[in-house]
Structure formats: structure tokens, C-alpha cells
N, C-alpha and C. Protein backbone atom coordinates (compact mmCIF):
# COMPACT_ATOMS: atom_id res chain seq x y z
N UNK A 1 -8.95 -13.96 2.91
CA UNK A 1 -8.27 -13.11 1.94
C UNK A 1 -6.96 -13.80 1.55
N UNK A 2 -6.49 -13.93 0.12
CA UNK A 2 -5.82 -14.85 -0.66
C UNK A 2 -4.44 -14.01 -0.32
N UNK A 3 -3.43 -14.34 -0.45
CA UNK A 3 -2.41 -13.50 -1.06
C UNK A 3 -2.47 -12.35 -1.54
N UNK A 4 -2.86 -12.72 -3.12
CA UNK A 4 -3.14 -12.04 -4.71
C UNK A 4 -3.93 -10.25 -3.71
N UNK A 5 -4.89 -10.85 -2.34
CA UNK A 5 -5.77 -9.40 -2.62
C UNK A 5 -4.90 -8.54 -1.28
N UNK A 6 -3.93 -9.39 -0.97
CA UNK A 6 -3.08 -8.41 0.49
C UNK A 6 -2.16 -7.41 -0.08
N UNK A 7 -2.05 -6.30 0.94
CA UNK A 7 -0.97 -5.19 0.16
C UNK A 7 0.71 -5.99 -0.13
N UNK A 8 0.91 -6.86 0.64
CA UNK A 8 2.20 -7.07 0.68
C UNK A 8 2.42 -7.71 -1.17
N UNK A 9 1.24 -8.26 -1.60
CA UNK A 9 0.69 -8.39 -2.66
C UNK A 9 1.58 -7.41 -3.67
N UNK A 10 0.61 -6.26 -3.74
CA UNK A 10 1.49 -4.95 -4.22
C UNK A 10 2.37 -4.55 -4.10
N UNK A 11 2.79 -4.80 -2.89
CA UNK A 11 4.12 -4.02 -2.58
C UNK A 11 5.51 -4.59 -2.70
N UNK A 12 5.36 -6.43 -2.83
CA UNK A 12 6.84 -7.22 -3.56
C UNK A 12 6.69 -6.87 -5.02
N UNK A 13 5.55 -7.05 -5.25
CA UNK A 13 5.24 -7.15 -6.73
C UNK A 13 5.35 -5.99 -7.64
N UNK A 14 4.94 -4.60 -7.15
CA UNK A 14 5.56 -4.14 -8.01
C UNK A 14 4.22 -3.35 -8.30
N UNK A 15 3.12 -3.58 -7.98
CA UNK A 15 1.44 -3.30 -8.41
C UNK A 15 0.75 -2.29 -8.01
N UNK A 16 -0.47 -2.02 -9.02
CA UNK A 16 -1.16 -0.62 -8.54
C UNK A 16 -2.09 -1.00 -6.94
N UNK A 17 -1.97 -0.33 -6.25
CA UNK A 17 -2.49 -1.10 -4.58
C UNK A 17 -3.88 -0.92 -4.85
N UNK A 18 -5.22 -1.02 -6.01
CA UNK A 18 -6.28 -1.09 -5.71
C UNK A 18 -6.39 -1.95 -6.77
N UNK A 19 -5.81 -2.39 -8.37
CA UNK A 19 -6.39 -3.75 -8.79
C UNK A 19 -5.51 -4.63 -8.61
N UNK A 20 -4.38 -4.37 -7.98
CA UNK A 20 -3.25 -5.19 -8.40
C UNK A 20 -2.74 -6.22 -9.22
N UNK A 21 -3.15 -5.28 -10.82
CA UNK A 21 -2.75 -5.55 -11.90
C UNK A 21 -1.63 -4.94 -12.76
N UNK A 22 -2.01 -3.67 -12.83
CA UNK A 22 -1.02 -2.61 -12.90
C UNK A 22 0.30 -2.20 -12.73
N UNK A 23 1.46 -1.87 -13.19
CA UNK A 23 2.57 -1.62 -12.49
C UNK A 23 2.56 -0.71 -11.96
N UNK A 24 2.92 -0.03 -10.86
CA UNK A 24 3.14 1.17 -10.02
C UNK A 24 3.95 1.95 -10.44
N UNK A 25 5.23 1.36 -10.64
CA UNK A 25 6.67 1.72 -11.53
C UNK A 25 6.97 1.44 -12.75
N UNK A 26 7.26 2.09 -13.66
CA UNK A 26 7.23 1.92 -14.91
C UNK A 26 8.42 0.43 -15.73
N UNK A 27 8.84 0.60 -14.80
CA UNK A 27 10.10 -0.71 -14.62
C UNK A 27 9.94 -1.85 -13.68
N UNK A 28 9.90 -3.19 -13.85
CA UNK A 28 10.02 -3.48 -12.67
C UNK A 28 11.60 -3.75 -11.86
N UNK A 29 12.66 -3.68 -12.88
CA UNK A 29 13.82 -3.59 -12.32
C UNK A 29 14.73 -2.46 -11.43
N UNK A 30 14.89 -2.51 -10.37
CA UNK A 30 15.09 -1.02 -9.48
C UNK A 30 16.60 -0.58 -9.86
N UNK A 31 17.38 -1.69 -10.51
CA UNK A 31 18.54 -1.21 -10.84
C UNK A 31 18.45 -0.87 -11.99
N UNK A 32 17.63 -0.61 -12.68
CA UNK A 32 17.72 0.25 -14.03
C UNK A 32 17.51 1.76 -13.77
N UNK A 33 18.97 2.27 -13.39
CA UNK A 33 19.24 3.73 -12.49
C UNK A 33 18.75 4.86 -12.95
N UNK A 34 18.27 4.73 -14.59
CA UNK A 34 17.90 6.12 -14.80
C UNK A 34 16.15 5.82 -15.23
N UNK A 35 15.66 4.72 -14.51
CA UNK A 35 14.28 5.05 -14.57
C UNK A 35 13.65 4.28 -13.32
N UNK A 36 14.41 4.37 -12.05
CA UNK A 36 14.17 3.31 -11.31
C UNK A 36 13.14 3.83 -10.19
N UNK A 37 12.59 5.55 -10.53
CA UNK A 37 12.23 6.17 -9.69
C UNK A 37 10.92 6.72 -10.73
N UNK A 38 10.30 6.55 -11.78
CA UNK A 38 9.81 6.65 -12.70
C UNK A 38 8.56 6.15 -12.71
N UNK A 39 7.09 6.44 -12.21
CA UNK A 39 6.04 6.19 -12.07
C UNK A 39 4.72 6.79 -13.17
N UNK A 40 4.10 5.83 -13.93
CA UNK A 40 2.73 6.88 -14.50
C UNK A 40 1.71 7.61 -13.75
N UNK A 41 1.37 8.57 -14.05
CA UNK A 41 0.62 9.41 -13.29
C UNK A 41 -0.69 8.50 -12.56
N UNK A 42 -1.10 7.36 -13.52
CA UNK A 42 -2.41 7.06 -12.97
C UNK A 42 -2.12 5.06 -13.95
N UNK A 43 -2.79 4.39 -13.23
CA UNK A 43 -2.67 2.82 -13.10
C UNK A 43 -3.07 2.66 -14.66
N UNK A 44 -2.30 1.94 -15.07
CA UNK A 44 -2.78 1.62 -17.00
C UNK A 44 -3.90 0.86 -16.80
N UNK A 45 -4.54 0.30 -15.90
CA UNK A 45 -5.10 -0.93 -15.69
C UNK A 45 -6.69 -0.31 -15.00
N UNK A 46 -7.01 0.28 -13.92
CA UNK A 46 -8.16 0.94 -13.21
C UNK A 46 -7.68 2.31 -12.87
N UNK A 47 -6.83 3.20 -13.81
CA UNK A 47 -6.48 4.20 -13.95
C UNK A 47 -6.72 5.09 -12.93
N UNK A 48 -6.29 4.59 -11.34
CA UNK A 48 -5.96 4.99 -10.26
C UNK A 48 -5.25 5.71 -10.02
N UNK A 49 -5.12 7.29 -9.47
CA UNK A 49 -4.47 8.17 -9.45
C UNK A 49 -3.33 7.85 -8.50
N UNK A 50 -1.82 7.66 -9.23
CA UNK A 50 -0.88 7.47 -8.48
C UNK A 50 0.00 8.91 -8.00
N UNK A 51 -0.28 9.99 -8.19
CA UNK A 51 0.07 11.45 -7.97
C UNK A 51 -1.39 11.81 -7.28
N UNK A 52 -1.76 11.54 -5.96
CA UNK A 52 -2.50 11.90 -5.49
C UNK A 52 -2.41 13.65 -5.24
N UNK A 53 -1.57 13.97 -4.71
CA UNK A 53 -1.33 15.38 -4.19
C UNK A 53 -0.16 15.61 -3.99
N UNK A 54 0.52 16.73 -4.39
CA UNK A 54 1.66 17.35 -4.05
C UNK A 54 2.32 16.91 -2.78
N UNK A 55 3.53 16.72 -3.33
CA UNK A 55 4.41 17.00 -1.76
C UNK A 55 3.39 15.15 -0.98
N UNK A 56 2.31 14.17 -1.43
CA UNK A 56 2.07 12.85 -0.98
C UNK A 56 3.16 12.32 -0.54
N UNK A 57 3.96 11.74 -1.17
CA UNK A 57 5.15 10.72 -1.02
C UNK A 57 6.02 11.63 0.09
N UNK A 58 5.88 12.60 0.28
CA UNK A 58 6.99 12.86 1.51
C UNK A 58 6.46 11.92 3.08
N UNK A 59 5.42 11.10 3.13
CA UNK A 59 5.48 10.32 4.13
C UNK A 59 5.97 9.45 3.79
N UNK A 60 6.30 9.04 2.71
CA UNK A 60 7.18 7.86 2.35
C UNK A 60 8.60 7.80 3.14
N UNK A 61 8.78 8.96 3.21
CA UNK A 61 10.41 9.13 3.92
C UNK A 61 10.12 8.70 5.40
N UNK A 62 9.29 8.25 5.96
CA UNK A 62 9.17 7.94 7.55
C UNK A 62 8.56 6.25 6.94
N UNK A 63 8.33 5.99 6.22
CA UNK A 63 8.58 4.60 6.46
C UNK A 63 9.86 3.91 5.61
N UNK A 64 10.77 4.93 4.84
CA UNK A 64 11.81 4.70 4.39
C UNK A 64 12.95 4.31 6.00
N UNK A 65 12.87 5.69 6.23
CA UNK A 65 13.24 5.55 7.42
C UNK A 65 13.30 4.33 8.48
N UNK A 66 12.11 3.87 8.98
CA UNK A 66 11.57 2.81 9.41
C UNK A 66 12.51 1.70 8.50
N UNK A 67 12.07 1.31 7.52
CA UNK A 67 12.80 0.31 6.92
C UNK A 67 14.44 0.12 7.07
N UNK A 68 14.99 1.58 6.72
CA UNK A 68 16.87 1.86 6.60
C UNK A 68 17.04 1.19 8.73
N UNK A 69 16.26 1.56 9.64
CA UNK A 69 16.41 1.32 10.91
C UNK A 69 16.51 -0.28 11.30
N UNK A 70 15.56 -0.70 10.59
CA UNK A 70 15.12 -2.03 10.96
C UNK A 70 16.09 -3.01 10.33
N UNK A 71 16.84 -2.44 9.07
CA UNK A 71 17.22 -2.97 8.44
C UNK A 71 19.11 -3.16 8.75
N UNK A 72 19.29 -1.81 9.47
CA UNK A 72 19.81 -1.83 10.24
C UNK A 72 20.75 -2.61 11.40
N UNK A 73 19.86 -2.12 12.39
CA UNK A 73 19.55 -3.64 13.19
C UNK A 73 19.46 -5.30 12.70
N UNK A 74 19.24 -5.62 12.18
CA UNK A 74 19.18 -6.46 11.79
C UNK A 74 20.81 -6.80 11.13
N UNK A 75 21.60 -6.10 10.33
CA UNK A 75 22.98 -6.13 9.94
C UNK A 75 23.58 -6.36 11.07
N UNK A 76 23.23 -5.35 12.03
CA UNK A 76 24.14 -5.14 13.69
C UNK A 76 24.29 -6.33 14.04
N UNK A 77 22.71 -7.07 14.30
CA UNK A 77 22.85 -8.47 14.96
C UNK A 77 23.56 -9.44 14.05
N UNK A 78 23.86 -9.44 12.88
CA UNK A 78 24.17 -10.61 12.28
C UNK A 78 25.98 -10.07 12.10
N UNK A 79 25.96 -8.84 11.68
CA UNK A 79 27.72 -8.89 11.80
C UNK A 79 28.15 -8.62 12.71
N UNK A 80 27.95 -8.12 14.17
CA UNK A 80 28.40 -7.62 15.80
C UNK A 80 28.14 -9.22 16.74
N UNK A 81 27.16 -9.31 16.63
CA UNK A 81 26.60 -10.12 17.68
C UNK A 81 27.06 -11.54 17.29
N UNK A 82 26.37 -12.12 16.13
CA UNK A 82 26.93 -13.73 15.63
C UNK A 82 27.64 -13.98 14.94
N UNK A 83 28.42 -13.01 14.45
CA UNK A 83 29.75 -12.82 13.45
C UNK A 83 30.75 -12.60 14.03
N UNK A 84 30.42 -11.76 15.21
CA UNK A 84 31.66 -11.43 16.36
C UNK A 84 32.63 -10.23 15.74
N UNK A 85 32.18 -9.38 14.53
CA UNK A 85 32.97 -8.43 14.38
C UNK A 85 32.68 -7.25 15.09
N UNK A 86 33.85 -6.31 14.60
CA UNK A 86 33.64 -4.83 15.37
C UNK A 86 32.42 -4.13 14.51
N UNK A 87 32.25 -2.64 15.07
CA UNK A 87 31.77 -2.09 15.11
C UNK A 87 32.24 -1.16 13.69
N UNK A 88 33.52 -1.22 13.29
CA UNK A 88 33.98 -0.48 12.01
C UNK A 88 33.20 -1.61 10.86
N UNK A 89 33.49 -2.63 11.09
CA UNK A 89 32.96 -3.67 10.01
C UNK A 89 31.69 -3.72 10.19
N UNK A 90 31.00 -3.24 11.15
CA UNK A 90 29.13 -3.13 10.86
C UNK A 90 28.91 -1.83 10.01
N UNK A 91 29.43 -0.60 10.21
CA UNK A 91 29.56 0.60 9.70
C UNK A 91 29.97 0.49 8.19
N UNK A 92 30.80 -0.36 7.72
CA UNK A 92 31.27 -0.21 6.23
C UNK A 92 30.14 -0.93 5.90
N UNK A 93 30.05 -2.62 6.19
CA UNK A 93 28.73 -3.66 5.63
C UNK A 93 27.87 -2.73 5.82
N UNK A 94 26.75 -1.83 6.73
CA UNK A 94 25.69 -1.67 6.56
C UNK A 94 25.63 -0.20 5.33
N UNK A 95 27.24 0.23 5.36
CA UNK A 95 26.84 2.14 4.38
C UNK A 95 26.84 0.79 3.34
N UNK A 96 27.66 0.42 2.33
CA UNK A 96 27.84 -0.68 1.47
C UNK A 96 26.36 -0.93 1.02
N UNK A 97 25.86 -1.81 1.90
CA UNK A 97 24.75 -2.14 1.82
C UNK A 97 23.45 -1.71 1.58
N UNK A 98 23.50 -0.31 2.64
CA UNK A 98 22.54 0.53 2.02
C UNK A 98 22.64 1.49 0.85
N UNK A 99 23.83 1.96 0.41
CA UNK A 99 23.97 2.13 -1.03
C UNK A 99 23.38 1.33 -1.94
N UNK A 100 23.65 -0.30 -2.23
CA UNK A 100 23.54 -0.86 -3.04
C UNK A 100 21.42 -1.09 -2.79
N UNK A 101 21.23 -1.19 -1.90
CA UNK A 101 19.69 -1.33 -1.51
C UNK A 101 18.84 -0.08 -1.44
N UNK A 102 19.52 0.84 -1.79
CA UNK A 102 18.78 2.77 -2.21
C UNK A 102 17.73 2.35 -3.07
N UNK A 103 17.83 2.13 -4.16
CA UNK A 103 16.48 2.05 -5.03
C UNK A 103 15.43 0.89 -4.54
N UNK A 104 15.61 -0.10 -4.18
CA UNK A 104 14.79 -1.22 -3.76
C UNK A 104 13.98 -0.24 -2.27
N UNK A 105 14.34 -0.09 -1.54
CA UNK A 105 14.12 0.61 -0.33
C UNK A 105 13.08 2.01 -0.59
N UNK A 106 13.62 2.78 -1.49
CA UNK A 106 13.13 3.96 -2.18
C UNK A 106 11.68 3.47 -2.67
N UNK A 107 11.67 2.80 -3.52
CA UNK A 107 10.11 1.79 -4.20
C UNK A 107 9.33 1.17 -3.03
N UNK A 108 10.12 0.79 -2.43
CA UNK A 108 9.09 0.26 -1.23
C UNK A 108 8.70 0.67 -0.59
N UNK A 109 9.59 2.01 0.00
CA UNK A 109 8.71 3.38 0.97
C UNK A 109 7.33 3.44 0.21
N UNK A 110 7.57 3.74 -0.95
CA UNK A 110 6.59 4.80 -1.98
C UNK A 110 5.39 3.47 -1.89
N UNK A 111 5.77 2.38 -2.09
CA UNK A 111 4.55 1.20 -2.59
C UNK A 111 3.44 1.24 -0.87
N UNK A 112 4.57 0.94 0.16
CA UNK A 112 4.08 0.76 1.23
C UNK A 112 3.00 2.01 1.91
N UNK A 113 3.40 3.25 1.50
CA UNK A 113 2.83 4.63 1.88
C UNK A 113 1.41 4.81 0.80
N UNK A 114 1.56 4.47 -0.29
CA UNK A 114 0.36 4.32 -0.76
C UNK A 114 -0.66 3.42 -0.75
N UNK A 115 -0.23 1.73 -0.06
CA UNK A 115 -0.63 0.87 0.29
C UNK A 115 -1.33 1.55 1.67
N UNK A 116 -0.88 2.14 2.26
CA UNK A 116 -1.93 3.17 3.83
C UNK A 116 -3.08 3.53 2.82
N UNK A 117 -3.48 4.08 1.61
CA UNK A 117 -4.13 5.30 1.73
C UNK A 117 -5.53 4.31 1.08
N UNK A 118 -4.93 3.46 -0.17
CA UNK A 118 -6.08 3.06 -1.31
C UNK A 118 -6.25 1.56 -1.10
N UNK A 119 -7.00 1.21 -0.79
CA UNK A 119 -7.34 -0.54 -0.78
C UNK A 119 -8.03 -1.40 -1.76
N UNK A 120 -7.26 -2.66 -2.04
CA UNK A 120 -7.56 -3.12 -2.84
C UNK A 120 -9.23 -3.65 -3.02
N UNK A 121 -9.79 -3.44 -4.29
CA UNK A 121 -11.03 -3.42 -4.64
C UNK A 121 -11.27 -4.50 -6.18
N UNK A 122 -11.36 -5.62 -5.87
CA UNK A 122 -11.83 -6.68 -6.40
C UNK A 122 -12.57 -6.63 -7.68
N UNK A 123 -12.44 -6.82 -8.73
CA UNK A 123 -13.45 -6.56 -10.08
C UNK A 123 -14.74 -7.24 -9.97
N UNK A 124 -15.56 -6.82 -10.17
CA UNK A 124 -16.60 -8.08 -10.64
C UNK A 124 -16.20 -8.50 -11.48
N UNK A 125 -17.02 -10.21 -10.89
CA UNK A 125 -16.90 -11.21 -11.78
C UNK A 125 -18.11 -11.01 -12.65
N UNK A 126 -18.57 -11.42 -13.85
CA UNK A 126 -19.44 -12.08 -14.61
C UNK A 126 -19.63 -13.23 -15.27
């Protein structure tokens, strides 16, 4: 299996997670703030229902979660541990940080949580 047919596929890119042709998000820029959360109901491309069910995307918030943690950590070790600063300067860099990384983070919960449910499915060739 190539790249092109893995979820991670979909999920940098921006794609519907079963042709991954499609955009998921109507934008692909996450800092364009007043549409950065802005999805079509169903894939322009294999018109894949992206509003599966009410209240779906609230598991998104547990791998949002997951991500804000990991991501986290990862600040800790690089400004506490090999940077040698305090603990106030991990606290400002990481709120800072995760402000500015809200929408990128937000899209990727949502890409990654629907990447669980629908798998990618290959066109025939002719």
C-alpha cells in the first residue's frame, strides 16, 4: 500500500478518507478564520457522507485531546529539559502555541476521527 491509499494520506492532505480526491474542508488553508471549520455535507468527488450522524465529531474531541497532550509534551521536553528553561516559559510557549495551532489541530481531530470509521476504496481501473 502506496502512500496516496494510507489515511495519513487524507489526513495531511486535506482529503475525503474513502477516494482521497475530494476536499474534506472546504478550504485548504486553516488560517482562513471564518471558514476554517467549514465542511460539505458529502465528498464532491464519491459523494461520501461527511455528516454521518449527529453529535459524530464529538469523538473528535478525544483525539483532539490526545494530540493538544502529546503535543504538549513534546514542548515540555524541548523548552524544560534541552532548553533548560522554567516552567513559566513552558506555560506561556505551549498556551502561545496552542492558540496559534487551534485550527490546524481542530481539522485534524475531525480528519483523523473519520479516518477510524470509512476506508479508503480504490476506483476501478479500465
Amino acid at each position: 500500500m502506496g502512500y496516496k491509499q494510507s489515511a495519513l494520506y487524507s489526513i495531511v492532505n486535506n482529503k475525503c478518507p474513502k477516494c482521497h480526491e475530494g476536499n474534506f474542508f472546504e478550504t485548504n488553508n486553516p488560517y482562513k478564520l471564518s471558514r476554517f471549520d467549514k465542511m460539505p455535507h458529502n465528498c464532491p468527488v464519491c459523494n461520501e457522507d461527511f455528516e454521518r450522524e449527529t453529535g459524530f465529531y464529538y469523538g473528535a474531541m478525544y483525539v483532539s485531546y490526545g494530540l493538544t497532550v502529546a503535543f504538549g509534551v513534546g514542548v515540555f521536553l524541548l523548552v524544560s529539559v534541552l532548553l533548560g528553561y522554567d516552567v513559566v516559559t513552558f506555560l506561556v510557549t505551549f498556551g502561545v502555541l496552542q492558540v496559534v495551532l487551534m485550527p490546524v489541530f481542530y481539522r485534524m481531530a475531525r480528519l483523523v476521527w473519520i479516518n477510524f470509521f470509512v476506508k479508503y476504496k480504490e476506483k476501478n481501473v479500465k
